[in-house]
Protein backbone atom coordinates (compact mmCIF):
# COMPACT_ATOMS: atom_id res chain seq x y z
CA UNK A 1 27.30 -14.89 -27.38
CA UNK A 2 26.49 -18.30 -25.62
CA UNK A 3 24.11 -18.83 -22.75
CA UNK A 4 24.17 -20.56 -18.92
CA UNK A 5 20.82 -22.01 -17.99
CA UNK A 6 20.46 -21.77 -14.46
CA UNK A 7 18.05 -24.20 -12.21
CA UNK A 8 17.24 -24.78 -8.66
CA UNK A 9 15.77 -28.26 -7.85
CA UNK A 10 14.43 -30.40 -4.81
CA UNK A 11 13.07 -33.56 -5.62
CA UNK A 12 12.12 -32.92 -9.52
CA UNK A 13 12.93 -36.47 -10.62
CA UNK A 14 9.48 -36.44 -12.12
CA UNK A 15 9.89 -33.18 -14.40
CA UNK A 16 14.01 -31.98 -14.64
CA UNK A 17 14.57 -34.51 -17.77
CA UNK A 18 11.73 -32.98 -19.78
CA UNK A 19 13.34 -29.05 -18.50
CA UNK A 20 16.64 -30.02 -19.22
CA UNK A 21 16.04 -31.79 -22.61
CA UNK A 22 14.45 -28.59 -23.86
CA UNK A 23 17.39 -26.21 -23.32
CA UNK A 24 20.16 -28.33 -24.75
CA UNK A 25 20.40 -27.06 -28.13
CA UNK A 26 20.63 -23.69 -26.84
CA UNK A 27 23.18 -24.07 -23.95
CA UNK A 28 26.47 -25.72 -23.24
CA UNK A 29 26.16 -25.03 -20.02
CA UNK A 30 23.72 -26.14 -17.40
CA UNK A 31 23.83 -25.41 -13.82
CA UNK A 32 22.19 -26.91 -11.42
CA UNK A 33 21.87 -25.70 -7.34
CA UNK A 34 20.37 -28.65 -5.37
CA UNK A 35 19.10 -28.49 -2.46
CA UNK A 36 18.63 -32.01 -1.04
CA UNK A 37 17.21 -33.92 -3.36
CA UNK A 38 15.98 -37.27 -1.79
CA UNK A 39 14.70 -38.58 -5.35
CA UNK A 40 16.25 -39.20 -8.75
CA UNK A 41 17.30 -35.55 -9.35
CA UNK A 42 20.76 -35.02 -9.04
CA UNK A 43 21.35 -37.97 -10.95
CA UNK A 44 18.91 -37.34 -13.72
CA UNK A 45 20.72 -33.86 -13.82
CA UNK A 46 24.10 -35.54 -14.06
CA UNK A 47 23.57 -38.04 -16.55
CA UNK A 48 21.94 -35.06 -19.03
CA UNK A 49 25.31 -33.44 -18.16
CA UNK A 50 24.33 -30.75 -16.42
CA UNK A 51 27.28 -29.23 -13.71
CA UNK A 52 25.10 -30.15 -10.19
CA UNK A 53 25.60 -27.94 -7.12
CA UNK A 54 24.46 -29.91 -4.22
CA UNK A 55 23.89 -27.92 -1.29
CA UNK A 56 21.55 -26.67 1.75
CA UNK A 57 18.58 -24.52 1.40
CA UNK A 58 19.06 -20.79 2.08
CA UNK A 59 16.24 -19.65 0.14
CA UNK A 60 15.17 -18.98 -3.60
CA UNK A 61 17.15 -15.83 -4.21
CA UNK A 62 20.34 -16.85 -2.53
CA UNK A 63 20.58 -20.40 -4.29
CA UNK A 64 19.91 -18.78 -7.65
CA UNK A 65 22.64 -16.40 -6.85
CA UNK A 66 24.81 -19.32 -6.11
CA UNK A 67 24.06 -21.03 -9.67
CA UNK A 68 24.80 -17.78 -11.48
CA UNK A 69 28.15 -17.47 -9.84
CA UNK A 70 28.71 -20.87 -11.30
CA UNK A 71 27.61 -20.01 -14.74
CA UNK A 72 30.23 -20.38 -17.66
CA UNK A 73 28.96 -17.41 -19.57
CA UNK A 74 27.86 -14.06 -18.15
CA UNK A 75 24.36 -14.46 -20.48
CA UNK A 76 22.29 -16.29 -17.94
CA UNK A 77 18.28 -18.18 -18.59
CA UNK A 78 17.19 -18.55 -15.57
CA UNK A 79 14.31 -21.44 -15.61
CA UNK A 80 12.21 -22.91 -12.42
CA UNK A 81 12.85 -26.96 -12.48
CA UNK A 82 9.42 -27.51 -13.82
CA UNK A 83 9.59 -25.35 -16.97
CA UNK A 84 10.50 -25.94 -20.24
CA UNK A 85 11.17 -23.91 -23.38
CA UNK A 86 8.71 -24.32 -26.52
CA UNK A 87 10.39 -24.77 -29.77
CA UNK A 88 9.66 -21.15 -30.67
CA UNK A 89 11.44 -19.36 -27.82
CA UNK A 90 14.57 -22.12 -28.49
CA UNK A 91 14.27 -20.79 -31.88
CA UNK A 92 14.41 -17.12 -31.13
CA UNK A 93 17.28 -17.60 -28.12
CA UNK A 94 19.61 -18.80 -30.85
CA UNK A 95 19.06 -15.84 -33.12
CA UNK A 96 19.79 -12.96 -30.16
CA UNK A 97 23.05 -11.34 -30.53
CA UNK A 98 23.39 -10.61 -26.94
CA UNK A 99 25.53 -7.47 -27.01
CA UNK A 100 23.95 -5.44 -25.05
CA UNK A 101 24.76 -6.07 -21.09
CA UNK A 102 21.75 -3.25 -20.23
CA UNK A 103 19.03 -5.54 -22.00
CA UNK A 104 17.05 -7.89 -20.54
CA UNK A 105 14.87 -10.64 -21.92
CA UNK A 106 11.18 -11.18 -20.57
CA UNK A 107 9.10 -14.33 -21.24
CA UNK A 108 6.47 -15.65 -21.66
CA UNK A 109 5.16 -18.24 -18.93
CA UNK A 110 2.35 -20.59 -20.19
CA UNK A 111 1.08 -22.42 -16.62
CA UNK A 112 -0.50 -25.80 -17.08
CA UNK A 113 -2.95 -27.17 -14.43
CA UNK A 114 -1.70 -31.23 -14.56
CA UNK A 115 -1.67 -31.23 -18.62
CA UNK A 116 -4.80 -28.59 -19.28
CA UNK A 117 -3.22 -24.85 -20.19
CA UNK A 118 -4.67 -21.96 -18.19
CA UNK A 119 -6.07 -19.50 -20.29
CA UNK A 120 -7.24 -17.05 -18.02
CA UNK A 121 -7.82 -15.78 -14.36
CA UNK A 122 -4.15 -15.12 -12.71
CA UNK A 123 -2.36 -17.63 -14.76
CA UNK A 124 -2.96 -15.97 -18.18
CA UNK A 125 -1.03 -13.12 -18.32
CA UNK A 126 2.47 -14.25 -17.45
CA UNK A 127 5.62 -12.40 -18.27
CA UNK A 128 9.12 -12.92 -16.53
CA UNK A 129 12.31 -11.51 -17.29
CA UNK A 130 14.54 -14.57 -17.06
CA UNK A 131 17.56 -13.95 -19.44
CA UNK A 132 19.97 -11.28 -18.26
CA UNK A 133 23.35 -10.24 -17.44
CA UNK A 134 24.72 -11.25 -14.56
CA UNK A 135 27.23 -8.61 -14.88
CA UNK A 136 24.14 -6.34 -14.60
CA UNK A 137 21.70 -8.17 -12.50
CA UNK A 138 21.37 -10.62 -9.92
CA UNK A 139 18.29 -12.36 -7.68
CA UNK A 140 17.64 -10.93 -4.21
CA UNK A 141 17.65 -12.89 -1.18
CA UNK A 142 14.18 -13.37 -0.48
CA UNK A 143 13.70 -16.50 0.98
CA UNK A 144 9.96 -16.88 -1.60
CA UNK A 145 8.73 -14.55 -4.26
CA UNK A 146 12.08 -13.70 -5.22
CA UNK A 147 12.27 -10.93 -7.68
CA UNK A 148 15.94 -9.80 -9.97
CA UNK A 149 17.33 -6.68 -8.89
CA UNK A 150 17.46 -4.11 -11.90
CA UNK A 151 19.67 -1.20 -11.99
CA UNK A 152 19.03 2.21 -13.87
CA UNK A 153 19.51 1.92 -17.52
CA UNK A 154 18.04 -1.48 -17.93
CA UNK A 155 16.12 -2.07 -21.26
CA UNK A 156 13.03 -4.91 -20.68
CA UNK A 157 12.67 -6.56 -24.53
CA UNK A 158 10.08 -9.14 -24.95
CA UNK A 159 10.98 -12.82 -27.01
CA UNK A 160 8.03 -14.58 -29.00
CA UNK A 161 7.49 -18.30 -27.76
CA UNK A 162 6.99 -19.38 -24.03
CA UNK A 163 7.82 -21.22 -21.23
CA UNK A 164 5.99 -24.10 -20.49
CA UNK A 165 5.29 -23.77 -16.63
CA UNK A 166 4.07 -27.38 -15.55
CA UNK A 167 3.11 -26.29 -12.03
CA UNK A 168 0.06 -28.81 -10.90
CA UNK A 169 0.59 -31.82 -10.93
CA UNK A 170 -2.37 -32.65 -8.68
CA UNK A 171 -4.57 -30.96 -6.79
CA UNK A 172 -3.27 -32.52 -3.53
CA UNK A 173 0.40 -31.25 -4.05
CA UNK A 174 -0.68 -28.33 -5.33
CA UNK A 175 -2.58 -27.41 -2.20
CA UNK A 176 0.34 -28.33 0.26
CA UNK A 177 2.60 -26.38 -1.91
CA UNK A 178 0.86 -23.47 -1.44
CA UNK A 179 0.38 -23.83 2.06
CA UNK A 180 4.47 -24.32 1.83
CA UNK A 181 4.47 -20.34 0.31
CA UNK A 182 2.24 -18.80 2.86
CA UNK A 183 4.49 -20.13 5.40
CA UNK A 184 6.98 -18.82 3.94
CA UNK A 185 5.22 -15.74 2.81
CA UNK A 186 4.64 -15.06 6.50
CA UNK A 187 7.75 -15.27 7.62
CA UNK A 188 8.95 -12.99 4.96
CA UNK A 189 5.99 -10.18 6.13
CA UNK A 190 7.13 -10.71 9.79
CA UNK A 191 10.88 -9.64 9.14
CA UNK A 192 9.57 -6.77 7.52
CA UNK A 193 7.27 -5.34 9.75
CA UNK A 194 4.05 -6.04 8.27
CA UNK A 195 1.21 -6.94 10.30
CA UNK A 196 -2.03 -8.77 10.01
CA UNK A 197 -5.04 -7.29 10.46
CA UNK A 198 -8.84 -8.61 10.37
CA UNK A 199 -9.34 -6.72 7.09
CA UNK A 200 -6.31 -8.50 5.03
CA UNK A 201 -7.39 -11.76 6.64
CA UNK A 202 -10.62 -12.18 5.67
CA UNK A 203 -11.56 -9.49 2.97
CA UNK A 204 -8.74 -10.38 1.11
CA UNK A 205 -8.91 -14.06 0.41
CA UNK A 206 -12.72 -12.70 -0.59
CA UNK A 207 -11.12 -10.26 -2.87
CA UNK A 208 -8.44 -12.45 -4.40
CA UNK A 209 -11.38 -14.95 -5.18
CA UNK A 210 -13.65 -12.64 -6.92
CA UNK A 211 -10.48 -11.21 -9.02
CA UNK A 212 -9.22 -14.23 -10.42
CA UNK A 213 -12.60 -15.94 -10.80
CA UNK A 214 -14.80 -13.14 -11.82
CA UNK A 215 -12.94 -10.18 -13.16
CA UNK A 216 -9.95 -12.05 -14.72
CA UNK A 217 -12.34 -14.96 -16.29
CA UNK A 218 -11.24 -17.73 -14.45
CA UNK A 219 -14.47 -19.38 -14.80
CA UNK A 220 -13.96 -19.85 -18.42
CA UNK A 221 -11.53 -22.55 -17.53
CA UNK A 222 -13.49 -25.02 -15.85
CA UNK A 223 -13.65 -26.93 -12.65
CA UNK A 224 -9.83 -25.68 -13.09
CA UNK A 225 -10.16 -22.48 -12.81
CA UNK A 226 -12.01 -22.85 -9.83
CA UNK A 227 -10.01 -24.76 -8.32
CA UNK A 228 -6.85 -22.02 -8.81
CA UNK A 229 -8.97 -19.34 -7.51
CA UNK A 230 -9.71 -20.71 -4.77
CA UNK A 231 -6.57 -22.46 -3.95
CA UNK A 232 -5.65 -18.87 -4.14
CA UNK A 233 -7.82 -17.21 -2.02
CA UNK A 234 -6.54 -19.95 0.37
CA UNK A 235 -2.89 -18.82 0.12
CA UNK A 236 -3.92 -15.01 1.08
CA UNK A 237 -5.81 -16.30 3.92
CA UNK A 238 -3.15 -18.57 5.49
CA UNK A 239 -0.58 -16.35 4.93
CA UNK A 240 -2.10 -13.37 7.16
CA UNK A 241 -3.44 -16.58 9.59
CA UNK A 242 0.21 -17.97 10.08
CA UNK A 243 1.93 -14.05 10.37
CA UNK A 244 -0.64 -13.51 12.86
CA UNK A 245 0.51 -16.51 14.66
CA UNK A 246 3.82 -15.42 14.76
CA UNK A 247 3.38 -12.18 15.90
CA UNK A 248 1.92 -13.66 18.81
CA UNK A 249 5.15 -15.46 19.96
């Protein structure tokens, strides 16, 4: 049974060769949903052969969607632009028999701060289904934090090797990307309903720090696990800052 790898890209000239370089011996079919790539990208993507989708942004869940639909083979591996597959997950992907629509395949994510793996705080314990049936399953249309939409019956197996999740690249873009999600974030909590009050403002970026610096260990990796934790603790605050703002308007 043969796999689609599905991507969604904006100006990943700088990490989509080393992504899609990593799936080609287990795909024949790479799809790629751009969304406005001012960069390299879409020509990287089309030289490696990949089938590229250019169009607008209507959030992560939708534009996934819209890569599945173009998908070859119902089997889909759905990867972020700025992960790549380890030689033992390419090996295991190539032994699955794949008959099973109801099973779905989580993963492993291992998240790298610039080059330096993070072995613990929030980081460490990463799972993701990303290989599934898009007879069976599909993204929602959550505009961030997008999560697959699993009926009843659905069996979660696990696959040995890993994703390699280059995330940081430094600390700068790392910061203004997460101030990019709680934007987001907010605006996501506002069409909900949620509200923001003193107590998820401020206790909870205190919270979120102690967690992931404290309790999960994030200390034992370094002036970068610091720097994650905090970065983190951040993200919570802004994100209840901005909703607040916008319940105000």
């Amino acid at each position: 049974m043969k796999i689609s790898v599905v991507i969604i890209t904006k100006n990943e000239a700088h990490i989509i060769a080393n992504t899609l370089r990593s799936v080609q011996r287990v795909t024949d079919d790479i799809v790629v949903v751009d969304s406005g790539s001012t960069d390299e990208t879409v020509d990287i993507c089309k030289k490696m052969g990949a089938n590229v989708i250019q169009t607008g942004w209507a959030g992560y869940g939708a534009n996934k969607n819209r890569g599945i639909k173009a998908a070859r083979h119902n089997w889909i591996l759905s990867l972020d632009a700025d992960e790549a597959i380890d030689q033992a997950l390419e090996h295991n992907l190539l032994q699955l028999s794949l008959q099973n629509e109801n099973e779905v395949f989580s993963i492993r994510r291992k998240n790298f701060f610039c080059n330096k793996w993070i072995r613990f705080g929030e980081w460490a314990s990463d799972w993701h289904v990303r290989l599934f049936n898009r007879n069976k399953l599909s993204w929602n249309n959550a505009t961030v934090h997008e999560n697959l939409v699993f009926p009843e019956g659905v069996i979660t197996t696990k696959i040995k090797g890993s994703m390699l999740h280059y995330t940081v690249q430094n600390q700068q873009d790392y910061i203004a990307k997460m101030d990019r999600y709680a934007s987001m974030n907010a605006e996501k909590y506002s069409a909900a309903g949620k509200t923001a009050g003193i107590g998820k403002q401020y206790f909870s970026p205190a919270f979120s720090f102690l967690q992931n610096y404290i309790f999960r260990l994030g200390f034992l990796d370094g002036k970068e696990g610091f720097i994650i934790a905090k970065t983190t603790a951040r993200y919570t605050f802004l994100k209840y800052f901005y909703l607040k703002k916008i319940k105000k308007t």
